[in-house]
PDB file of N, CA and C in Angstrom:
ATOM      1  N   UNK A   1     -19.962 -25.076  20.742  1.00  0.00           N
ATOM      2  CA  UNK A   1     -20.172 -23.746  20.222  1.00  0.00           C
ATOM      3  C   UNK A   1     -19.159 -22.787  20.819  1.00  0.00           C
ATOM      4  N   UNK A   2     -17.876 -22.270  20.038  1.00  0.00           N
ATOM      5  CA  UNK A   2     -17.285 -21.812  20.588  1.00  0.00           C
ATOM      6  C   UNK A   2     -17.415 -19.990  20.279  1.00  0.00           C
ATOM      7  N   UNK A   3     -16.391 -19.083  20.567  1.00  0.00           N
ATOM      8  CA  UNK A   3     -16.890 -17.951  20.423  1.00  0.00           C
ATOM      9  C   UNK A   3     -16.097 -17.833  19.068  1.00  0.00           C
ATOM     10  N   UNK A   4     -16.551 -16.697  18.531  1.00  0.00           N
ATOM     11  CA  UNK A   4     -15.859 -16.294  16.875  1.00  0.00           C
ATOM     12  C   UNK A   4     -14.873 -15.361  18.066  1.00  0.00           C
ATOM     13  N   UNK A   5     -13.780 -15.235  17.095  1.00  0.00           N
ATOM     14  CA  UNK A   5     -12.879 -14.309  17.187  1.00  0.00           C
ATOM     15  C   UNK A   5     -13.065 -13.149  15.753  1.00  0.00           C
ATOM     16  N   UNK A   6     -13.483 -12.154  16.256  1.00  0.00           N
ATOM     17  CA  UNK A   6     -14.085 -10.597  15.124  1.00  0.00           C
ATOM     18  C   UNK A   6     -12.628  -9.807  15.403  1.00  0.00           C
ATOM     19  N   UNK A   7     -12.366  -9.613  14.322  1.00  0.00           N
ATOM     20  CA  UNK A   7     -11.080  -8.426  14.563  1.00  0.00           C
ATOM     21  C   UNK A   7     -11.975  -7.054  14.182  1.00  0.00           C
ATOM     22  N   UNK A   8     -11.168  -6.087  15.190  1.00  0.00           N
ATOM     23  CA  UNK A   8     -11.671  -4.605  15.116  1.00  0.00           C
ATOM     24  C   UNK A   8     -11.744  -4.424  13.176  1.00  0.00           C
ATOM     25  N   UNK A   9     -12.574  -3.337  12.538  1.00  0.00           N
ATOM     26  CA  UNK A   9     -12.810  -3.251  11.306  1.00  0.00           C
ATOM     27  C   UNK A   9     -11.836  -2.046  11.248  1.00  0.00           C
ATOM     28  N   UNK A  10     -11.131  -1.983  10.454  1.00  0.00           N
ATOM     29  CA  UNK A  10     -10.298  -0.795  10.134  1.00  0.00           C
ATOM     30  C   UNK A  10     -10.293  -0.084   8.960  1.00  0.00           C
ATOM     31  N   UNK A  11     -10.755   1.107   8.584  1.00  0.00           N
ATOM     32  CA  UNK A  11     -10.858   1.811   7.139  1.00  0.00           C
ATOM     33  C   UNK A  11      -9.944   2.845   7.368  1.00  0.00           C
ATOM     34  N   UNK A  12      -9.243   2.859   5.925  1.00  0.00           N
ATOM     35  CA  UNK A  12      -8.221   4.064   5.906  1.00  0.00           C
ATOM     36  C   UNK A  12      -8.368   4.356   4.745  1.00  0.00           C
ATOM     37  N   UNK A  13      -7.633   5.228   3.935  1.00  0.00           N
ATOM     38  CA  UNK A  13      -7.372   6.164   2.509  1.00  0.00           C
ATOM     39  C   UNK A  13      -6.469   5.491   1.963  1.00  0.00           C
ATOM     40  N   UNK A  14      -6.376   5.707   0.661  1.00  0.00           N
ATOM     41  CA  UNK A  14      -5.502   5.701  -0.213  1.00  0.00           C
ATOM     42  C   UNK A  14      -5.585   6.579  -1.202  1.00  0.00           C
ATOM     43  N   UNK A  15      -4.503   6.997  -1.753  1.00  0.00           N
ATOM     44  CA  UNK A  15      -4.289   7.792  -3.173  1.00  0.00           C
ATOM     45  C   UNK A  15      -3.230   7.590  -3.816  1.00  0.00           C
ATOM     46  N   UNK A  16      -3.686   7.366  -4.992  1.00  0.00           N
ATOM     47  CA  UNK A  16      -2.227   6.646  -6.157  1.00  0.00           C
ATOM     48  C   UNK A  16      -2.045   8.013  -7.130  1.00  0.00           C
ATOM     49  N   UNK A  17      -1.041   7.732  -7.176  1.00  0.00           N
ATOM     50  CA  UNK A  17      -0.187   9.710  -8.071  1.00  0.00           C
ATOM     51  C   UNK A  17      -0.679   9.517  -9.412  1.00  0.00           C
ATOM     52  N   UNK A  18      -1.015   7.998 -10.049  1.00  0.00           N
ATOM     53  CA  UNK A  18      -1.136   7.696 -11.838  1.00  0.00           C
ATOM     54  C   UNK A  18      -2.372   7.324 -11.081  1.00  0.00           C
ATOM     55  N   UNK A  19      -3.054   7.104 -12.816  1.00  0.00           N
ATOM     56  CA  UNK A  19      -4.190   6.928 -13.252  1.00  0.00           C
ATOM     57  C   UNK A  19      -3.976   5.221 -12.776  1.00  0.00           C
ATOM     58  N   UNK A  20      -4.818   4.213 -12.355  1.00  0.00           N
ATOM     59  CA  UNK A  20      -4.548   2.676 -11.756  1.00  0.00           C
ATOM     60  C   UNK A  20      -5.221   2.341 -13.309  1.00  0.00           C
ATOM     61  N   UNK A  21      -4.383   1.064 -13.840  1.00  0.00           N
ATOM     62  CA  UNK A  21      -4.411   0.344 -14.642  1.00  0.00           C
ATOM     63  C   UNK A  21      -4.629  -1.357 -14.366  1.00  0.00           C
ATOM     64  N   UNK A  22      -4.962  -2.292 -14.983  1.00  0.00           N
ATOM     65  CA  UNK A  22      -5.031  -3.788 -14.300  1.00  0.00           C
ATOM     66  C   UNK A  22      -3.660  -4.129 -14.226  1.00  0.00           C
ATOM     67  N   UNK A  23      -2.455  -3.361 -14.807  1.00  0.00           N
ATOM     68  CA  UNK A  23      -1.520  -4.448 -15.041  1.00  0.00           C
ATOM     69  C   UNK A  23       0.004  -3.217 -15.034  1.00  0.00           C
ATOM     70  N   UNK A  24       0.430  -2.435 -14.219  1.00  0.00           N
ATOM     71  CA  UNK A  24       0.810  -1.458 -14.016  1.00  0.00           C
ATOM     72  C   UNK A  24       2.648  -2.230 -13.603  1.00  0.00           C
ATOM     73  N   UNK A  25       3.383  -1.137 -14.373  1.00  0.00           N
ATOM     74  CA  UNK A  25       4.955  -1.568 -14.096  1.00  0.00           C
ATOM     75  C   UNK A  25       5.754  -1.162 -12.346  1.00  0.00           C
ATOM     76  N   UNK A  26       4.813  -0.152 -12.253  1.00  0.00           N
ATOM     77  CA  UNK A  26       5.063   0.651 -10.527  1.00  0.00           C
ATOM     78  C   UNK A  26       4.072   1.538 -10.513  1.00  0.00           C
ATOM     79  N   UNK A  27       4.079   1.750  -9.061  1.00  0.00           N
ATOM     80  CA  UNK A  27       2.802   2.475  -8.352  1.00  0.00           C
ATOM     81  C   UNK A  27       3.514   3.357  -7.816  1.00  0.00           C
ATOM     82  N   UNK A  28       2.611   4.678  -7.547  1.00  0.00           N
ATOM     83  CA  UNK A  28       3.737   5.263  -6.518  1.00  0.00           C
ATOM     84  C   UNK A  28       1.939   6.004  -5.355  1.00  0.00           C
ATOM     85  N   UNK A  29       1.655   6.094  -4.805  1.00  0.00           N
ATOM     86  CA  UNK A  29       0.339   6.890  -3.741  1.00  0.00           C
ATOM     87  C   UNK A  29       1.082   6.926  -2.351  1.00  0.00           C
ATOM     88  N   UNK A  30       0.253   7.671  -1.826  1.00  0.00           N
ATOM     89  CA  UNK A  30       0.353   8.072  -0.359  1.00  0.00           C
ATOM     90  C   UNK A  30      -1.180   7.072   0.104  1.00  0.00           C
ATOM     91  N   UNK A  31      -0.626   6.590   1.775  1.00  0.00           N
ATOM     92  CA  UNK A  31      -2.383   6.448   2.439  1.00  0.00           C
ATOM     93  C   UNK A  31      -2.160   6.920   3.792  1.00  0.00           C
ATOM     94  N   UNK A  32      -3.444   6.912   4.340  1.00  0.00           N
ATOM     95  CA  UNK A  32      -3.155   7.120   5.800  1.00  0.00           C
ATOM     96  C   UNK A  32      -3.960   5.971   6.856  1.00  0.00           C
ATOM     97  N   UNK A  33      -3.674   5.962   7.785  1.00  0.00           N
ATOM     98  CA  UNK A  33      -4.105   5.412   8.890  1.00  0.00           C
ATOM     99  C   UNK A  33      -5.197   6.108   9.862  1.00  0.00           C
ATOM    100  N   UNK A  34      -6.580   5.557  10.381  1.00  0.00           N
ATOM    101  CA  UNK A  34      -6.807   6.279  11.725  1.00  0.00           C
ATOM    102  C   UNK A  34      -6.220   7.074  12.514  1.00  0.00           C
ATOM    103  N   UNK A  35      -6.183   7.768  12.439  1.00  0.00           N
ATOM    104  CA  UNK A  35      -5.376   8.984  13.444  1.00  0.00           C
ATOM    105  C   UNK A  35      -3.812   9.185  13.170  1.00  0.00           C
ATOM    106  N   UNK A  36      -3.770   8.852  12.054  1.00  0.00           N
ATOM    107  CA  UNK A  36      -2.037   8.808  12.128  1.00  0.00           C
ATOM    108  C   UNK A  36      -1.866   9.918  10.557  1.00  0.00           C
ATOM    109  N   UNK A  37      -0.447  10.529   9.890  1.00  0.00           N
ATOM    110  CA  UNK A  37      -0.264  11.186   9.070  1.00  0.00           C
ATOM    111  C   UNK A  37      -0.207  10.338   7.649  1.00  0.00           C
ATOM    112  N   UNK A  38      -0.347  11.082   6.524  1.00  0.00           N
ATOM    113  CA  UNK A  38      -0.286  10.529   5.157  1.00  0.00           C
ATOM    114  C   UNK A  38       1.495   9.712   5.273  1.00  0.00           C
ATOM    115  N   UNK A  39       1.152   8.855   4.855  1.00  0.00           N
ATOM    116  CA  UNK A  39       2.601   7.842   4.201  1.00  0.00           C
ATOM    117  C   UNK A  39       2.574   7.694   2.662  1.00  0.00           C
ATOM    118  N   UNK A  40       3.759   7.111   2.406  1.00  0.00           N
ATOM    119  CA  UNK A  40       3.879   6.917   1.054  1.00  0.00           C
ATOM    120  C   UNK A  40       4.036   5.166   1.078  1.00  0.00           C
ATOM    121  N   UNK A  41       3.164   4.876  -0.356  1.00  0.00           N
ATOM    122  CA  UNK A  41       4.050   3.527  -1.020  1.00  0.00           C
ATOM    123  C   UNK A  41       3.926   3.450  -2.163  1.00  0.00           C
ATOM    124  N   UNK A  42       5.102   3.058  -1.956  1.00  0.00           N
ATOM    125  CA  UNK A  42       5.682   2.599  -3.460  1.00  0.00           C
ATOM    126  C   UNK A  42       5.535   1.335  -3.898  1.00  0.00           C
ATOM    127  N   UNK A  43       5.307   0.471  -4.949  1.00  0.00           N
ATOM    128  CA  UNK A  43       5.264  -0.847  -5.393  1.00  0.00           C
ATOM    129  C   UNK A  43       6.147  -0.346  -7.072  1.00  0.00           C
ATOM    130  N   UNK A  44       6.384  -1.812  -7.039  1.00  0.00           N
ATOM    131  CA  UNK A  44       7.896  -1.863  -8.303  1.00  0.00           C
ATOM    132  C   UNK A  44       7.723  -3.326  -9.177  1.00  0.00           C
ATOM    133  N   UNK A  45       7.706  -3.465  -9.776  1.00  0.00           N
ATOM    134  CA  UNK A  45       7.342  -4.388 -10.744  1.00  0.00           C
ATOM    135  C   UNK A  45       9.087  -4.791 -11.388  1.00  0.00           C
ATOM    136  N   UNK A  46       9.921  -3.606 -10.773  1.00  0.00           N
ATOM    137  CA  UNK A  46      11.480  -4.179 -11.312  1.00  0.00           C
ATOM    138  C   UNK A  46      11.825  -4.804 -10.177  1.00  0.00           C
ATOM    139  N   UNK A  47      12.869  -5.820 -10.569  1.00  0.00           N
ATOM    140  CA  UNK A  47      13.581  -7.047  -9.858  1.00  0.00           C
ATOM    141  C   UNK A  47      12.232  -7.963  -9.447  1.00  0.00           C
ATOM    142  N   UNK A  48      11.944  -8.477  -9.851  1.00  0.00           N
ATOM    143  CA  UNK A  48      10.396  -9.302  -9.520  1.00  0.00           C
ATOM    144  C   UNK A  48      11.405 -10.705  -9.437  1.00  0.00           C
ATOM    145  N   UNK A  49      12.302 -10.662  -8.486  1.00  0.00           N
ATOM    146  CA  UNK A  49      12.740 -12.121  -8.383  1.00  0.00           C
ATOM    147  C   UNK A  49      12.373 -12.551  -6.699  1.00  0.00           C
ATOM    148  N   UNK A  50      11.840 -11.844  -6.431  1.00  0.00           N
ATOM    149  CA  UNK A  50      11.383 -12.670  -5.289  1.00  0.00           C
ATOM    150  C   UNK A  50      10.051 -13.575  -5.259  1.00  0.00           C
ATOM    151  N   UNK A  51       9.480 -14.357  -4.947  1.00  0.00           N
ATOM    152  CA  UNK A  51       8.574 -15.409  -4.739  1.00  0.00           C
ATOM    153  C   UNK A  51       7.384 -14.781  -4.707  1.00  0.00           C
ATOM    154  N   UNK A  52       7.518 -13.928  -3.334  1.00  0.00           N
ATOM    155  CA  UNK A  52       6.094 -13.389  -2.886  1.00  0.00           C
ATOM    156  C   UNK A  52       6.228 -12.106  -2.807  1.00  0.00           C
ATOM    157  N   UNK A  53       5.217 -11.558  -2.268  1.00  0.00           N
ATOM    158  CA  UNK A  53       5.717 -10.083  -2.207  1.00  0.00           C
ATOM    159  C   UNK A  53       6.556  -9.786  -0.833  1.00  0.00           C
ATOM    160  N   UNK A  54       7.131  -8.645  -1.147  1.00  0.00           N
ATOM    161  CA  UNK A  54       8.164  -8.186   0.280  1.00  0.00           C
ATOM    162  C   UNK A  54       7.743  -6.831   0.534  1.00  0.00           C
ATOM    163  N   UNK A  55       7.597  -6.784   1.775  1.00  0.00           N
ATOM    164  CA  UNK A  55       6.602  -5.032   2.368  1.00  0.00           C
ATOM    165  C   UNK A  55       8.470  -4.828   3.443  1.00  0.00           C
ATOM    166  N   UNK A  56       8.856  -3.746   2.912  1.00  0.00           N
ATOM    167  CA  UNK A  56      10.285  -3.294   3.246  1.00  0.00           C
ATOM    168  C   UNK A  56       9.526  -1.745   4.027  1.00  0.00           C
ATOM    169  N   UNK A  57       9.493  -1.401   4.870  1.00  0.00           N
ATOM    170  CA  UNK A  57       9.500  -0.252   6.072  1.00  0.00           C
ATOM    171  C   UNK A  57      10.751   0.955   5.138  1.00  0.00           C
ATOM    172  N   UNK A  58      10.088   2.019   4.961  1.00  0.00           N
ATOM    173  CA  UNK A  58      10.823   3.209   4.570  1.00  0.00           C
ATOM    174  C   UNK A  58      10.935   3.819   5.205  1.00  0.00           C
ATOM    175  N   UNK A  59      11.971   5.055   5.265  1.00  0.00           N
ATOM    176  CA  UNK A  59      11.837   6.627   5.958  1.00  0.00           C
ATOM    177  C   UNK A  59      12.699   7.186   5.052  1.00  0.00           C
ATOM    178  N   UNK A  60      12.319   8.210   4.247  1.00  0.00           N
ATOM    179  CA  UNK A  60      12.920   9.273   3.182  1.00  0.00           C
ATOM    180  C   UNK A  60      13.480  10.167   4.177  1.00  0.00           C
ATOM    181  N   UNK A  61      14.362  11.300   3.702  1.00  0.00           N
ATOM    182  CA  UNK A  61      15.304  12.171   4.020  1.00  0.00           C
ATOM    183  C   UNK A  61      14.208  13.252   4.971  1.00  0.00           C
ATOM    184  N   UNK A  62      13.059  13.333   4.060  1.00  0.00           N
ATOM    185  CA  UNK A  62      12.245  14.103   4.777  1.00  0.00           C
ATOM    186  C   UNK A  62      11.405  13.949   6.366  1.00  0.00           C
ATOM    187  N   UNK A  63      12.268  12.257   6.181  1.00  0.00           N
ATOM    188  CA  UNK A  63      11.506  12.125   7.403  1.00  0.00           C
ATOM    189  C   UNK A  63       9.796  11.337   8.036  1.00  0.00           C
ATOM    190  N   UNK A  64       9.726  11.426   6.351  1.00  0.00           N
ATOM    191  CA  UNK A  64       8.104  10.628   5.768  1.00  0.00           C
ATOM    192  C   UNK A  64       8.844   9.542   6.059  1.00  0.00           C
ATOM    193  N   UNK A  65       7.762   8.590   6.265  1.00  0.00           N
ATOM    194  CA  UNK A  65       7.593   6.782   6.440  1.00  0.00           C
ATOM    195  C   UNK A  65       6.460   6.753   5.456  1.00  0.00           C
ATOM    196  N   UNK A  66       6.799   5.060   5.187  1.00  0.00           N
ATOM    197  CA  UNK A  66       6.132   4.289   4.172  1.00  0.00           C
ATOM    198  C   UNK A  66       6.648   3.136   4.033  1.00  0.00           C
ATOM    199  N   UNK A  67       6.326   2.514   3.024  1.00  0.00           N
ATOM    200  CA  UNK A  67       6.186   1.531   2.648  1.00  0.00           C
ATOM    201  C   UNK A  67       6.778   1.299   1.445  1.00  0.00           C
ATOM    202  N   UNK A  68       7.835   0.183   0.791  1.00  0.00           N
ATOM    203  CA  UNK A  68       8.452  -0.412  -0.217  1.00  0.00           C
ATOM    204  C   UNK A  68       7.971  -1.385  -0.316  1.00  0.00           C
ATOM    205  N   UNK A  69       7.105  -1.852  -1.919  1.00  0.00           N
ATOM    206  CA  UNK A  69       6.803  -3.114  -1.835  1.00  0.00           C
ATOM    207  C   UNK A  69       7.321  -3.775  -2.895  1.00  0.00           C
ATOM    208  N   UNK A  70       7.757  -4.925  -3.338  1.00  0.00           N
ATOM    209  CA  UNK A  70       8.347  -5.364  -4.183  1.00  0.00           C
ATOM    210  C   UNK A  70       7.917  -6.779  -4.443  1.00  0.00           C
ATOM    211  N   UNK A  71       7.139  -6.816  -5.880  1.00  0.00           N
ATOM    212  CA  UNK A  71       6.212  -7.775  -6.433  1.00  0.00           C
ATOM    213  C   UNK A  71       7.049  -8.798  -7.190  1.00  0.00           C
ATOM    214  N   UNK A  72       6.201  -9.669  -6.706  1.00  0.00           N
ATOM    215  CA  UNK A  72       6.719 -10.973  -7.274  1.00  0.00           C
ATOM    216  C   UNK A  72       6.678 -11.397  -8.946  1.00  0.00           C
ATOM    217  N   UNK A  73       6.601 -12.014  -9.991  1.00  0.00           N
ATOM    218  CA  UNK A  73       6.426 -12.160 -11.094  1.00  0.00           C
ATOM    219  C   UNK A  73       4.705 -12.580 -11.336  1.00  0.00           C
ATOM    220  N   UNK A  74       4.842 -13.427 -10.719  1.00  0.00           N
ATOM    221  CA  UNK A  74       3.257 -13.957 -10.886  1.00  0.00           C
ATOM    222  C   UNK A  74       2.248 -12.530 -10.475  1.00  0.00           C
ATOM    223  N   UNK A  75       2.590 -12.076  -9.862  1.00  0.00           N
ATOM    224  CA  UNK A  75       1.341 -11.113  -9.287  1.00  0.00           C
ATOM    225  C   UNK A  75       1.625  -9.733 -10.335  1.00  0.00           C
ATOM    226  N   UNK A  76       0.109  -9.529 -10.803  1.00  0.00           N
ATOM    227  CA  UNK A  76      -0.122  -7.996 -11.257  1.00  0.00           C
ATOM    228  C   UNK A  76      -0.272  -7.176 -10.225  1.00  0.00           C
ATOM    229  N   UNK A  77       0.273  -5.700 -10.941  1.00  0.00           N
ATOM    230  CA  UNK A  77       0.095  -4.663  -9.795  1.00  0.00           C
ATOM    231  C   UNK A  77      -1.035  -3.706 -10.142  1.00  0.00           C
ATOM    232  N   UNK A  78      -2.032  -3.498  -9.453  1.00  0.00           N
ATOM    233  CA  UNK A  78      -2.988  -2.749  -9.788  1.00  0.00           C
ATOM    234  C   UNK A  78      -3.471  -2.481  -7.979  1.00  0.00           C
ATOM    235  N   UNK A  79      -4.499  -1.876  -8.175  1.00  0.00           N
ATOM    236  CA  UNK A  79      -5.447  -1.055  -6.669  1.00  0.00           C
ATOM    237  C   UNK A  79      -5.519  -2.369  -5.775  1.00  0.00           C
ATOM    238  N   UNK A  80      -6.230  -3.210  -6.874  1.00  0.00           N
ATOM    239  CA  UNK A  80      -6.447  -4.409  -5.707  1.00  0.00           C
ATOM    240  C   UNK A  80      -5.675  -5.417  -4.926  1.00  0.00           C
ATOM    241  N   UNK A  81      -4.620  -5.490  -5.694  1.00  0.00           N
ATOM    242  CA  UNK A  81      -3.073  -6.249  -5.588  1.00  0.00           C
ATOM    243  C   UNK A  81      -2.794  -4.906  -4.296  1.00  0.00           C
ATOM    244  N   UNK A  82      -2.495  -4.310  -4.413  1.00  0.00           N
ATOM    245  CA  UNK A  82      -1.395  -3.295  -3.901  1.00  0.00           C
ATOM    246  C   UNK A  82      -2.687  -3.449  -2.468  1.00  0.00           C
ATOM    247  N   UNK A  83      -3.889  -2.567  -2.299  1.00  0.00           N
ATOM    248  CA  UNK A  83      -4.664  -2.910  -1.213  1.00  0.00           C
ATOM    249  C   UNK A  83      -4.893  -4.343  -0.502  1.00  0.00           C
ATOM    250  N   UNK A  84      -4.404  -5.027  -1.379  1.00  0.00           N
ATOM    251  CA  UNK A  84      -4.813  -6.801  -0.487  1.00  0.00           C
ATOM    252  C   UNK A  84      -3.298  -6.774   0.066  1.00  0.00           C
ATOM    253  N   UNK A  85      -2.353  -6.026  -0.537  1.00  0.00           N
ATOM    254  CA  UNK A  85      -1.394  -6.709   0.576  1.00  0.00           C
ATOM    255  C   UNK A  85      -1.275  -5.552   1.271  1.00  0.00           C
ATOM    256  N   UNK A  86      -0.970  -4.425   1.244  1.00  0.00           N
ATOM    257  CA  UNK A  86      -1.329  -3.244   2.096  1.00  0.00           C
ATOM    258  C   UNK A  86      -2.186  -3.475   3.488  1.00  0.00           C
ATOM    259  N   UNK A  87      -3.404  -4.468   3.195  1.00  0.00           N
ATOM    260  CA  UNK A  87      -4.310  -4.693   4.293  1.00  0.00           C
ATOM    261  C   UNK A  87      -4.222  -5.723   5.097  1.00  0.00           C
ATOM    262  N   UNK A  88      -3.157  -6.815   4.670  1.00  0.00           N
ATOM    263  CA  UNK A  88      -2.394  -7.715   5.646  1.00  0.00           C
ATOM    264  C   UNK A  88      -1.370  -7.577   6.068  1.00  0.00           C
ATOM    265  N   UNK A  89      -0.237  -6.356   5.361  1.00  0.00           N
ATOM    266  CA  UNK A  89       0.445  -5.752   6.120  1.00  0.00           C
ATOM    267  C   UNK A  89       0.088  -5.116   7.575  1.00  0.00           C
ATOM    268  N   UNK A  90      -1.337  -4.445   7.411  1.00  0.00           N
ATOM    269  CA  UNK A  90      -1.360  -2.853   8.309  1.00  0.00           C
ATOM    270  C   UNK A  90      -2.693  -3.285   9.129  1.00  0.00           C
ATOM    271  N   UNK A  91      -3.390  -4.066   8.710  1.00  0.00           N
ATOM    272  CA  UNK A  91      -4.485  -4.597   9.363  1.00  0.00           C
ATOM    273  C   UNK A  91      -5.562  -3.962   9.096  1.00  0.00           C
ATOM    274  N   UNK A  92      -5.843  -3.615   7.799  1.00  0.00           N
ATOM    275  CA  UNK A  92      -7.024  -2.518   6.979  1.00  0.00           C
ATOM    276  C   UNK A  92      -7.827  -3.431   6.462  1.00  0.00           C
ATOM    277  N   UNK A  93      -8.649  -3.432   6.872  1.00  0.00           N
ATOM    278  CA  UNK A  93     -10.163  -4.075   6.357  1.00  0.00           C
ATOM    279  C   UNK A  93     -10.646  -3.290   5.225  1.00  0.00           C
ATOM    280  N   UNK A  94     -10.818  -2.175   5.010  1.00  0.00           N
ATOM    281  CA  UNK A  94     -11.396  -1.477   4.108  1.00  0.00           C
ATOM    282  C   UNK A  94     -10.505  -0.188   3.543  1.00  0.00           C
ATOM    283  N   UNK A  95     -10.013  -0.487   2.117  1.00  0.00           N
ATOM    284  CA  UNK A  95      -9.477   1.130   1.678  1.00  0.00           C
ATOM    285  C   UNK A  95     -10.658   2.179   1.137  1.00  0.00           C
ATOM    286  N   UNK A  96     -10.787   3.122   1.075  1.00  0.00           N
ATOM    287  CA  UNK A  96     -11.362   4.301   0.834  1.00  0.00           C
ATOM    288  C   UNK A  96     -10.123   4.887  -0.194  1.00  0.00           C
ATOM    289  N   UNK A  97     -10.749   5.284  -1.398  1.00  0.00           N
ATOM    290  CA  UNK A  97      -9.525   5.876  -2.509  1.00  0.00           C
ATOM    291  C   UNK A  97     -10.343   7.512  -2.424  1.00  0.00           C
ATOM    292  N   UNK A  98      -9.483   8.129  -2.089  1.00  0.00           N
ATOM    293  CA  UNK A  98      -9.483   9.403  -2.347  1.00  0.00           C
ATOM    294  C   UNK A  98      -8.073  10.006  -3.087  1.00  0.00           C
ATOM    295  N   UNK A  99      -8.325  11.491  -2.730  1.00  0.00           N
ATOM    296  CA  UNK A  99      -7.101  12.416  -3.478  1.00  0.00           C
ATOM    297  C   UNK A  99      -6.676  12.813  -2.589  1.00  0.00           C
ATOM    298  N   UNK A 100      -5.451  12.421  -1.839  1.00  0.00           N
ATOM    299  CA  UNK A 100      -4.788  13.155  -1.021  1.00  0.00           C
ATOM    300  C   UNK A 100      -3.564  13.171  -1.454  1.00  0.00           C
ATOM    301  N   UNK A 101      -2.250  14.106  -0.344  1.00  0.00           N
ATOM    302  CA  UNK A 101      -1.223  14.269  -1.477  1.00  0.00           C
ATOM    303  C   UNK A 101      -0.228  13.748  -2.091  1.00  0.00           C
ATOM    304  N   UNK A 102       0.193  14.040  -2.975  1.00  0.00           N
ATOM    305  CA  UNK A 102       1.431  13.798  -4.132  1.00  0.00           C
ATOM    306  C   UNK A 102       2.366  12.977  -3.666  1.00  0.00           C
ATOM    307  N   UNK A 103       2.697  11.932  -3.499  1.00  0.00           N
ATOM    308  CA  UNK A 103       3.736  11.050  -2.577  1.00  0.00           C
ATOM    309  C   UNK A 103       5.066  11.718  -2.959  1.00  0.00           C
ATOM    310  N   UNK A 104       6.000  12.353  -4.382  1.00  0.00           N
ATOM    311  CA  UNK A 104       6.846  12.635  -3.964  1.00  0.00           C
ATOM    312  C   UNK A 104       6.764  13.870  -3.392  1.00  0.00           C
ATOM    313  N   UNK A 105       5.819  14.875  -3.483  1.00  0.00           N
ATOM    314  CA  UNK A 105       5.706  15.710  -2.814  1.00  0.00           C
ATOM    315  C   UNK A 105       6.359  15.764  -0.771  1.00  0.00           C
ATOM    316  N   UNK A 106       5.358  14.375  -0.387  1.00  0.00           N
ATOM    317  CA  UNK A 106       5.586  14.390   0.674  1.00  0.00           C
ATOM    318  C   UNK A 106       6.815  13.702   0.906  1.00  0.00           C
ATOM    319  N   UNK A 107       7.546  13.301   0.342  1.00  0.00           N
ATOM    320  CA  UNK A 107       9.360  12.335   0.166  1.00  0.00           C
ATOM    321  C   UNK A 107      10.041  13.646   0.573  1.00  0.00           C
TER     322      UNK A 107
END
């Protein structure tokens, strides 16, 4: 009987700028972290020649950080796609969708 290994539970925000569809060409939302400021990500459905998905580290002119993600062919992009890899990127157990702000706003 050995011990479980429990990872800490982590809930954060999200907000997507469009209306989420099952099957979407690009995303564009802001989320945030526990104690940390709104970020942006982006997901792209152009150049889908990579395999899997690729989570590319941003910083815009403004100085905002985020996230570039760039989807593979096989995978649709919608809330749940974009949050399942979002949450093995960042270590988020749980998104919360709210309205927070305008991602290019914050670019």
């Amino acid at each position: 009987m050995g011990a479980t290994d429990s990872k800490p539970e982590m809930r954060a925000e999200i907000s997507y700028d469009l209306v989420m569809d099952d099957d979407m060409e690009f995303v564009e939302g802001t989320y945030r972290l526990p104690g940390m400021d709104w970020q942006v990500v982006i997901v792209s459905s152009f150049a889908r020649d990579v395999p899997v998905p690729q989570v590319v580290p941003q910083q815009w002119n403004s100085g905002v950080t985020g996230l570039f993600i760039r989807m593979s062919q096989a995978e649709r992009i919608n809330a749940e796609s974009v949050e399942r890899i979002l949450s093995a990127t960042l270590g988020v157990s749980e998104w919360e969708r709210v309205r927070g702000p305008d991602s290019m706003q914050r670019r």
